[in-house]
PDB file of N, CA and C in Angstrom:
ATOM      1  N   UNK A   1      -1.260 -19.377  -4.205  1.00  0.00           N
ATOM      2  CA  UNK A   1      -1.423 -18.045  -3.647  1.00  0.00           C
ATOM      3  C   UNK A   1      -2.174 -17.181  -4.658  1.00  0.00           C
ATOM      4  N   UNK A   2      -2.979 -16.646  -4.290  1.00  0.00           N
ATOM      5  CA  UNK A   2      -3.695 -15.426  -5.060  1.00  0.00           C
ATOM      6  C   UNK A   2      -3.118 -14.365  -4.794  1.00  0.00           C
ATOM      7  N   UNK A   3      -3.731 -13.452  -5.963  1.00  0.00           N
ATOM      8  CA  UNK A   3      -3.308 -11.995  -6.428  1.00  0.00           C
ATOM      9  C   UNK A   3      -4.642 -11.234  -6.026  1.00  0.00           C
ATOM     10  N   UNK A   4      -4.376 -10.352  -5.305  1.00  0.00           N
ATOM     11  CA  UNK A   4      -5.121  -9.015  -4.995  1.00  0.00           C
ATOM     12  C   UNK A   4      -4.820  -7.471  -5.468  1.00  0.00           C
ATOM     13  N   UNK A   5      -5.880  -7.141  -6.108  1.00  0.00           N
ATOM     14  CA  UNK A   5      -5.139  -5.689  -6.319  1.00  0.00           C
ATOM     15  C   UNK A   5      -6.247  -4.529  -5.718  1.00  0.00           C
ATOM     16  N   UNK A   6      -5.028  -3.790  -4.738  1.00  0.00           N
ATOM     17  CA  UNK A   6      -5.744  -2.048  -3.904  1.00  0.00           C
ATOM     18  C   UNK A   6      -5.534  -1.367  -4.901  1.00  0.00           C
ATOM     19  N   UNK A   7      -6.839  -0.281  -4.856  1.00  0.00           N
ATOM     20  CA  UNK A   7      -6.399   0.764  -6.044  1.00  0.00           C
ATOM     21  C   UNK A   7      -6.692   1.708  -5.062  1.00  0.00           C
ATOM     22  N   UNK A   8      -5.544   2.424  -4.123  1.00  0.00           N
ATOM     23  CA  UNK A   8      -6.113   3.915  -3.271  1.00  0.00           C
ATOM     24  C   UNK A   8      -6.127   5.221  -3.934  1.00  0.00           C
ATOM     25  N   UNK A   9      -7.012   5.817  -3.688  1.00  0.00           N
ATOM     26  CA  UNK A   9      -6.741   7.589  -4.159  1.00  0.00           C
ATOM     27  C   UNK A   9      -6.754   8.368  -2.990  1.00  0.00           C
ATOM     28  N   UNK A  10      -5.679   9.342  -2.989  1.00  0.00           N
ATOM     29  CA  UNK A  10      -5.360   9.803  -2.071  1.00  0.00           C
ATOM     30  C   UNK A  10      -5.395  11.530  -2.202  1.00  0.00           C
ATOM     31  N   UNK A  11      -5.379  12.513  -1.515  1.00  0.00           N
ATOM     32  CA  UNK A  11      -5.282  14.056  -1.305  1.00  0.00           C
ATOM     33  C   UNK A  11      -4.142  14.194  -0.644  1.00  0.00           C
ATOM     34  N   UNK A  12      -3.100  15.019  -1.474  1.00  0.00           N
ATOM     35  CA  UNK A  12      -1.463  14.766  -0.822  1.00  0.00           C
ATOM     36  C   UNK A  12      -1.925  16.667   0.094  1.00  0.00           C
ATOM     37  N   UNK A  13      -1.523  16.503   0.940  1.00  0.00           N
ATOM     38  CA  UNK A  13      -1.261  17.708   1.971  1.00  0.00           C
ATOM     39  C   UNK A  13      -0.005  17.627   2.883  1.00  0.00           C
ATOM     40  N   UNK A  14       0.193  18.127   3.640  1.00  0.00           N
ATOM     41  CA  UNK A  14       1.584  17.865   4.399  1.00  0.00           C
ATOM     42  C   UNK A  14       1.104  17.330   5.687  1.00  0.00           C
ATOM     43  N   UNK A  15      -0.109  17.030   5.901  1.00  0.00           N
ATOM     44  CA  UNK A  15      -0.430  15.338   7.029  1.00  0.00           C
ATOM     45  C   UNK A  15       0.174  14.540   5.988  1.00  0.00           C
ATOM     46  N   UNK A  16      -0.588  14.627   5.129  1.00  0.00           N
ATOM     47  CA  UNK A  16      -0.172  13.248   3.937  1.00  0.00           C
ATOM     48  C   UNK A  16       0.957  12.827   3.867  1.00  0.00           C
ATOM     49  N   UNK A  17       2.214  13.615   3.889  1.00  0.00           N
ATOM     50  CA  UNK A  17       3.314  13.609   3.294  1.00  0.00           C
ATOM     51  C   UNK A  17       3.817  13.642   4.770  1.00  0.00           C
ATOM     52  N   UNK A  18       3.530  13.846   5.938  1.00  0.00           N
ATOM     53  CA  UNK A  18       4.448  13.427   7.225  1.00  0.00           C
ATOM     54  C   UNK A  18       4.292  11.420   6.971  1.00  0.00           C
ATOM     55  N   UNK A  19       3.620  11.002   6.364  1.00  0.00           N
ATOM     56  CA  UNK A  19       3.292   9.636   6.475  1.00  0.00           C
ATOM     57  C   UNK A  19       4.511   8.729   5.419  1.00  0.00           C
ATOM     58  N   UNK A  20       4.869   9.367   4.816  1.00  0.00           N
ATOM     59  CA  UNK A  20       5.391   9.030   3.685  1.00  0.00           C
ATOM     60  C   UNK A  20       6.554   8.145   3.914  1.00  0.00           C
ATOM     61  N   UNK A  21       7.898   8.926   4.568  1.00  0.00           N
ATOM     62  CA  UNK A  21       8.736   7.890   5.505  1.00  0.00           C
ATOM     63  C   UNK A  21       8.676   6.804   5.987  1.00  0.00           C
ATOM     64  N   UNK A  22       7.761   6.551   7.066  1.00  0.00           N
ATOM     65  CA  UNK A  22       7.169   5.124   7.711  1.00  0.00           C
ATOM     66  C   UNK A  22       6.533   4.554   6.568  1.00  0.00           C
ATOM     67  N   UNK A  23       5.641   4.995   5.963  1.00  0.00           N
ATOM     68  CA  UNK A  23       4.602   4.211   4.861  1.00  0.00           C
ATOM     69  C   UNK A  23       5.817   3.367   4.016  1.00  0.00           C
ATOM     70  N   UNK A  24       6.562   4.359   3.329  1.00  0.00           N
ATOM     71  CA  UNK A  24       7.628   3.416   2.498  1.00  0.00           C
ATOM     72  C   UNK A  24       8.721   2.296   2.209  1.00  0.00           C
ATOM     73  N   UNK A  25       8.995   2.798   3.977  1.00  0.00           N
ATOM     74  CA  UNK A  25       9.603   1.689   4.393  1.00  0.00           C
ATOM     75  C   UNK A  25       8.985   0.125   5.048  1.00  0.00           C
ATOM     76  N   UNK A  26       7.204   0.502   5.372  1.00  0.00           N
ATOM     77  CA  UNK A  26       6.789  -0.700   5.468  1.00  0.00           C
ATOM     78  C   UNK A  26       6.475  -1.444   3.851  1.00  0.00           C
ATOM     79  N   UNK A  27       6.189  -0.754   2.881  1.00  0.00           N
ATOM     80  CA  UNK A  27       5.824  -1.127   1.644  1.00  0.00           C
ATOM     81  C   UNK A  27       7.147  -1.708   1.719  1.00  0.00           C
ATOM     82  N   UNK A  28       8.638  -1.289   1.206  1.00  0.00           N
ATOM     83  CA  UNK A  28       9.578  -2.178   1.216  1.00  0.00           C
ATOM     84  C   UNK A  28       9.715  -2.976   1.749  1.00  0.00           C
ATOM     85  N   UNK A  29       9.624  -3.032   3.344  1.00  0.00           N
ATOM     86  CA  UNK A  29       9.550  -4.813   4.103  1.00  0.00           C
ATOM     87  C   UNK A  29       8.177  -5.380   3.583  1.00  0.00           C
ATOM     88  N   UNK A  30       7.296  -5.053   2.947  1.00  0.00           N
ATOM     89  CA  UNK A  30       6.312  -6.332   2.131  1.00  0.00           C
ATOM     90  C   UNK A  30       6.777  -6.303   1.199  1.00  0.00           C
ATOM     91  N   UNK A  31       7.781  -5.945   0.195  1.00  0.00           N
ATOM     92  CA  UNK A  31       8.028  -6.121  -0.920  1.00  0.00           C
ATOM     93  C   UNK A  31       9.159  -6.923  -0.470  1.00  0.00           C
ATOM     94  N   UNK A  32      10.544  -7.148  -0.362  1.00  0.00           N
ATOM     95  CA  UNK A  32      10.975  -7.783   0.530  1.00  0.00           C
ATOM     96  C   UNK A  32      10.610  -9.213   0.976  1.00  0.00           C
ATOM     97  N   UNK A  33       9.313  -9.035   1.878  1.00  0.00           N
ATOM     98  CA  UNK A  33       9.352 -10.112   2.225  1.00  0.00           C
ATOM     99  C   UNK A  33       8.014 -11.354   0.869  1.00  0.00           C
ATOM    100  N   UNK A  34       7.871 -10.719  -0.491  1.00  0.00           N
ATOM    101  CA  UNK A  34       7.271 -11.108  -1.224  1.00  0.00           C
ATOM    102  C   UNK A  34       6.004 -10.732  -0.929  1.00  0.00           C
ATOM    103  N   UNK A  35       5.305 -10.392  -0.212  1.00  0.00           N
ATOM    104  CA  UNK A  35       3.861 -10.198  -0.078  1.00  0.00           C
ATOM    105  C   UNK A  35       3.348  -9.172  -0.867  1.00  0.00           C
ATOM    106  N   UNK A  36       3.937  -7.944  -1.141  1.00  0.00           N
ATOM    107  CA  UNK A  36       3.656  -6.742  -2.664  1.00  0.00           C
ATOM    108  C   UNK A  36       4.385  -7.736  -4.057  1.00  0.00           C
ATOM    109  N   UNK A  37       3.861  -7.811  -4.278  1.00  0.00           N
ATOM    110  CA  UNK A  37       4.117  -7.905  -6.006  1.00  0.00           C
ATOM    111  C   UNK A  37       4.841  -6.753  -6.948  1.00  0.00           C
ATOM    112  N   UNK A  38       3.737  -5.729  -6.780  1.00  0.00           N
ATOM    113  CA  UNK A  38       4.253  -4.206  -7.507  1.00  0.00           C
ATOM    114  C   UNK A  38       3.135  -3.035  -6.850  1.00  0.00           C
ATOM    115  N   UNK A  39       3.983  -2.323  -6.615  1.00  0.00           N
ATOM    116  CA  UNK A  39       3.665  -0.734  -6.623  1.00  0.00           C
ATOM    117  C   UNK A  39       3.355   0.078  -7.253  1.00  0.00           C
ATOM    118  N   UNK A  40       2.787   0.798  -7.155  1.00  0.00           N
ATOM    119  CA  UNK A  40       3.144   2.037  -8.484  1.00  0.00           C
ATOM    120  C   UNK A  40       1.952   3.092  -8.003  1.00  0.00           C
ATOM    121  N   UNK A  41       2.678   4.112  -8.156  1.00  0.00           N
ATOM    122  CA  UNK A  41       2.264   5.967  -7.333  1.00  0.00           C
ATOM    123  C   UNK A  41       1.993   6.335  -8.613  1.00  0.00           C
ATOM    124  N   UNK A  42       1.263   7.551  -8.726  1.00  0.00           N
ATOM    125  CA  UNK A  42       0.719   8.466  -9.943  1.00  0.00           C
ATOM    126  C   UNK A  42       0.404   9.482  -9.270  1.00  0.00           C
ATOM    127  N   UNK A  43       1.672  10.527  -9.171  1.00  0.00           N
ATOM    128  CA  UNK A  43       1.302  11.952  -8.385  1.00  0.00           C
ATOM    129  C   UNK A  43       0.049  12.720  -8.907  1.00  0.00           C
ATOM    130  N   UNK A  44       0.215  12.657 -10.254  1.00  0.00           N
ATOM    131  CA  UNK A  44      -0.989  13.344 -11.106  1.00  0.00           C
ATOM    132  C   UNK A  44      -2.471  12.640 -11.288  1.00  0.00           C
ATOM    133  N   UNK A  45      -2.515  11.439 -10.684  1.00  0.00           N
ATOM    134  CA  UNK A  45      -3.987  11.359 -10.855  1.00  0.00           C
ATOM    135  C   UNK A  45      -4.073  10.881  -9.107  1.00  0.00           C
ATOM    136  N   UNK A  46      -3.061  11.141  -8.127  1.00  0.00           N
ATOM    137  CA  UNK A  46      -3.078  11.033  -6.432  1.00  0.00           C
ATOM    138  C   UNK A  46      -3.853   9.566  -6.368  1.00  0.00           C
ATOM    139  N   UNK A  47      -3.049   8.037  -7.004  1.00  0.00           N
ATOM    140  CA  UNK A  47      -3.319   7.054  -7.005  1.00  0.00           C
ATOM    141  C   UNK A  47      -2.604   6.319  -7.058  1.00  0.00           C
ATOM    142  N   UNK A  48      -2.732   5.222  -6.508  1.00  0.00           N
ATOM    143  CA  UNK A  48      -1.647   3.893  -6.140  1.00  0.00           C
ATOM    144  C   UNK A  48      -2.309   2.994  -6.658  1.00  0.00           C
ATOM    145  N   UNK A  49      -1.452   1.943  -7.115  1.00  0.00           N
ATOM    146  CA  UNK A  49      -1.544   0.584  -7.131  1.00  0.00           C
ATOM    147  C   UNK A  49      -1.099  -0.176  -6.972  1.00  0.00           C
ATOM    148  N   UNK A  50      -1.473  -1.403  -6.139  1.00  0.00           N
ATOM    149  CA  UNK A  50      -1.151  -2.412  -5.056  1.00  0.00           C
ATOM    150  C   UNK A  50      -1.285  -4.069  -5.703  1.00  0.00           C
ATOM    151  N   UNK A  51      -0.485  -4.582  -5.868  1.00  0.00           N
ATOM    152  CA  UNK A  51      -0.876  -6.023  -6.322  1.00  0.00           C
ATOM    153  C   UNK A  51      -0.300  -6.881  -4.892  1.00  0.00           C
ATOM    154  N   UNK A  52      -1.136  -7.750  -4.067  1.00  0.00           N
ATOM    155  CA  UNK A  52      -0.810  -8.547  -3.153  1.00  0.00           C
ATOM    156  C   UNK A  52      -0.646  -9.986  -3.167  1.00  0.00           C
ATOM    157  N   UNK A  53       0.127 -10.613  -2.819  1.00  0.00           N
ATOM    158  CA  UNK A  53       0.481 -11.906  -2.392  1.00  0.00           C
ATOM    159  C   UNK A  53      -0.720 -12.478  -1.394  1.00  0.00           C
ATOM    160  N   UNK A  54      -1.526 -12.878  -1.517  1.00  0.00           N
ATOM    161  CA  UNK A  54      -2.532 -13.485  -0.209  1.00  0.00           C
ATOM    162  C   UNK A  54      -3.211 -14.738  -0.446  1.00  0.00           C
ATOM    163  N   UNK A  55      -3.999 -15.262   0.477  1.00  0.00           N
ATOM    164  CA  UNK A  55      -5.272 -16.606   0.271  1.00  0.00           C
ATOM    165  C   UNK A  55      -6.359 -16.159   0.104  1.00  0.00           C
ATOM    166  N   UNK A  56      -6.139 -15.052   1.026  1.00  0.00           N
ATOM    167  CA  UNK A  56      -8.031 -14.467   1.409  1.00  0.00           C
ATOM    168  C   UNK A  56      -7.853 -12.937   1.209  1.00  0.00           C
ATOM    169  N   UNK A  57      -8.820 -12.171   1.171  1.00  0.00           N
ATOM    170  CA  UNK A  57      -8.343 -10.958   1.325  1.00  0.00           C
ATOM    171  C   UNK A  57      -8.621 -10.632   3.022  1.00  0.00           C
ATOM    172  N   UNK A  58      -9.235 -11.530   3.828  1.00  0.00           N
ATOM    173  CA  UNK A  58      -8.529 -10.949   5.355  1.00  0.00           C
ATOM    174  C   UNK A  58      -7.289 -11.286   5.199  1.00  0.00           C
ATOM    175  N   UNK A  59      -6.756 -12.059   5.081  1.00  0.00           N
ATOM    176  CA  UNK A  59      -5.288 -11.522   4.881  1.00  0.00           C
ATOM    177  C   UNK A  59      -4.437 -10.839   4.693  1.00  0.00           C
ATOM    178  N   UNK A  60      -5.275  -9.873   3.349  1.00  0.00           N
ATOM    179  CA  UNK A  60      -4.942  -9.121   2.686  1.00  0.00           C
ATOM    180  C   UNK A  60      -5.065  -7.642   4.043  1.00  0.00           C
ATOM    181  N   UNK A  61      -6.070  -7.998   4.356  1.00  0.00           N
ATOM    182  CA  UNK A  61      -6.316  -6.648   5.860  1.00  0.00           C
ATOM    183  C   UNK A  61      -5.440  -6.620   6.462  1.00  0.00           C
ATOM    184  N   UNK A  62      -4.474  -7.962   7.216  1.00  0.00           N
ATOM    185  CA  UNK A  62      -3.792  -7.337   8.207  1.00  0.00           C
ATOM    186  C   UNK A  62      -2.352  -7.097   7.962  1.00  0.00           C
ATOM    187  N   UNK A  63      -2.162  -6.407   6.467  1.00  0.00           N
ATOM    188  CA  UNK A  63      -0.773  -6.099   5.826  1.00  0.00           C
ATOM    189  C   UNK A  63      -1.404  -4.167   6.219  1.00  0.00           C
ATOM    190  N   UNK A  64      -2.604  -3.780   6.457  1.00  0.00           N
ATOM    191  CA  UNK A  64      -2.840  -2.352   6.685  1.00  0.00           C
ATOM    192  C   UNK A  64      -1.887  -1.637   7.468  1.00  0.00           C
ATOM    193  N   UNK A  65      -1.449  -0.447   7.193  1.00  0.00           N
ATOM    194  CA  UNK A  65      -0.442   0.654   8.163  1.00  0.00           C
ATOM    195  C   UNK A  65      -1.414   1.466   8.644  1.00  0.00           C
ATOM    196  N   UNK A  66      -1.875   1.225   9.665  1.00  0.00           N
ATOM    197  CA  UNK A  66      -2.796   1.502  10.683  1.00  0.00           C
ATOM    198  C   UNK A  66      -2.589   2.806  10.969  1.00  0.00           C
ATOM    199  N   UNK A  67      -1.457   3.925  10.716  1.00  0.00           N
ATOM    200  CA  UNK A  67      -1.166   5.260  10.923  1.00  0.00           C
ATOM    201  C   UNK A  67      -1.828   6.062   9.940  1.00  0.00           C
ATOM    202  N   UNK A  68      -1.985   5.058   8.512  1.00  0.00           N
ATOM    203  CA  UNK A  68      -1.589   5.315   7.230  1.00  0.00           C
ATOM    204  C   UNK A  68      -3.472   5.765   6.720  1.00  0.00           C
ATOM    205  N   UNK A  69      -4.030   4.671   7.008  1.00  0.00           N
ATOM    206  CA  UNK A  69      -5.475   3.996   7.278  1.00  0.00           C
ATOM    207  C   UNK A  69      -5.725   4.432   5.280  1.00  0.00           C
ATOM    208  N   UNK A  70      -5.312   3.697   4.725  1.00  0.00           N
ATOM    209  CA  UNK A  70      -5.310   3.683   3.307  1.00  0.00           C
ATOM    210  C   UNK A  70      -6.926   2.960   2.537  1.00  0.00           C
ATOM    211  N   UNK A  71      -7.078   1.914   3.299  1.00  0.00           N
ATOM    212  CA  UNK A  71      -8.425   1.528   2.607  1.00  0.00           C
ATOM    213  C   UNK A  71      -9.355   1.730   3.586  1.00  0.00           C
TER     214      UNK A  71
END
Protein backbone atom coordinates (compact mmCIF):
# COMPACT_ATOMS: atom_id res chain seq x y z
CA UNK A 1 0.00 0.00 0.00
CA UNK A 2 1.22 3.48 -0.67
CA UNK A 3 1.29 6.70 1.18
CA UNK A 4 -0.30 9.84 -0.16
CA UNK A 5 -0.11 13.11 1.29
CA UNK A 6 -3.17 16.25 0.79
CA UNK A 7 -1.89 19.42 1.88
CA UNK A 8 -5.41 21.72 1.87
CA UNK A 9 -5.52 25.45 2.71
CA UNK A 10 -8.50 26.60 3.67
CA UNK A 11 -10.49 30.32 4.60
CA UNK A 12 -12.38 29.47 7.93
CA UNK A 13 -15.84 31.60 7.78
CA UNK A 14 -18.99 30.27 9.30
CA UNK A 15 -19.93 28.26 5.78
CA UNK A 16 -16.61 26.79 6.68
CA UNK A 17 -17.28 25.93 10.08
CA UNK A 18 -21.12 24.67 9.41
CA UNK A 19 -18.93 21.77 7.65
CA UNK A 20 -16.93 20.92 10.45
CA UNK A 21 -19.31 18.32 12.30
CA UNK A 22 -19.94 16.00 9.27
CA UNK A 23 -16.28 16.61 7.95
CA UNK A 24 -14.90 15.16 11.32
CA UNK A 25 -16.73 12.53 11.78
CA UNK A 26 -16.06 11.21 8.24
CA UNK A 27 -12.19 11.84 8.84
CA UNK A 28 -12.71 9.56 11.99
CA UNK A 29 -14.50 6.67 10.05
CA UNK A 30 -11.22 6.82 7.62
CA UNK A 31 -9.10 6.90 10.42
CA UNK A 32 -10.86 4.04 11.92
CA UNK A 33 -11.15 2.23 9.17
CA UNK A 34 -7.09 2.68 8.50
CA UNK A 35 -7.28 4.58 5.32
CA UNK A 36 -5.93 8.26 7.15
CA UNK A 37 -2.74 7.60 8.60
CA UNK A 38 -2.55 11.18 10.36
CA UNK A 39 -4.19 14.41 10.45
CA UNK A 40 -3.18 17.45 11.52
CA UNK A 41 -5.11 21.17 11.38
CA UNK A 42 -3.02 24.47 11.80
CA UNK A 43 -5.66 27.17 12.64
CA UNK A 44 -2.89 29.75 12.14
CA UNK A 45 -1.54 29.01 8.88
CA UNK A 46 -5.71 27.62 7.77
CA UNK A 47 -3.92 24.18 6.69
CA UNK A 48 -4.29 20.53 6.92
CA UNK A 49 -2.44 17.64 6.49
CA UNK A 50 -3.52 14.40 5.15
CA UNK A 51 -1.39 11.22 4.91
CA UNK A 52 -3.50 8.35 2.97
CA UNK A 53 -3.59 4.68 2.85
CA UNK A 54 -4.09 3.98 -1.10
CA UNK A 55 -2.69 2.07 -4.55
CA UNK A 56 -3.46 4.86 -6.82
CA UNK A 57 -4.34 8.19 -6.08
CA UNK A 58 -7.89 7.58 -7.88
CA UNK A 59 -8.35 5.93 -5.03
CA UNK A 60 -7.22 8.37 -3.17
CA UNK A 61 -10.36 10.59 -4.97
CA UNK A 62 -13.08 8.62 -3.93
CA UNK A 63 -12.30 9.04 0.01
CA UNK A 64 -13.52 13.08 -1.09
CA UNK A 65 -16.53 14.68 1.22
CA UNK A 66 -18.28 15.89 -1.62
CA UNK A 67 -20.15 18.68 0.75
CA UNK A 68 -16.72 19.52 1.90
CA UNK A 69 -15.10 19.75 -1.86
CA UNK A 70 -11.50 20.08 -0.18
CA UNK A 71 -9.21 19.39 -3.21
Amino acid sequence: MKKFQAIVHFEMDDKFMSFVPPHRTYINFLINKKIIDSYAVSMESQTVWITINAETKAQVDQFRLPSLQLN
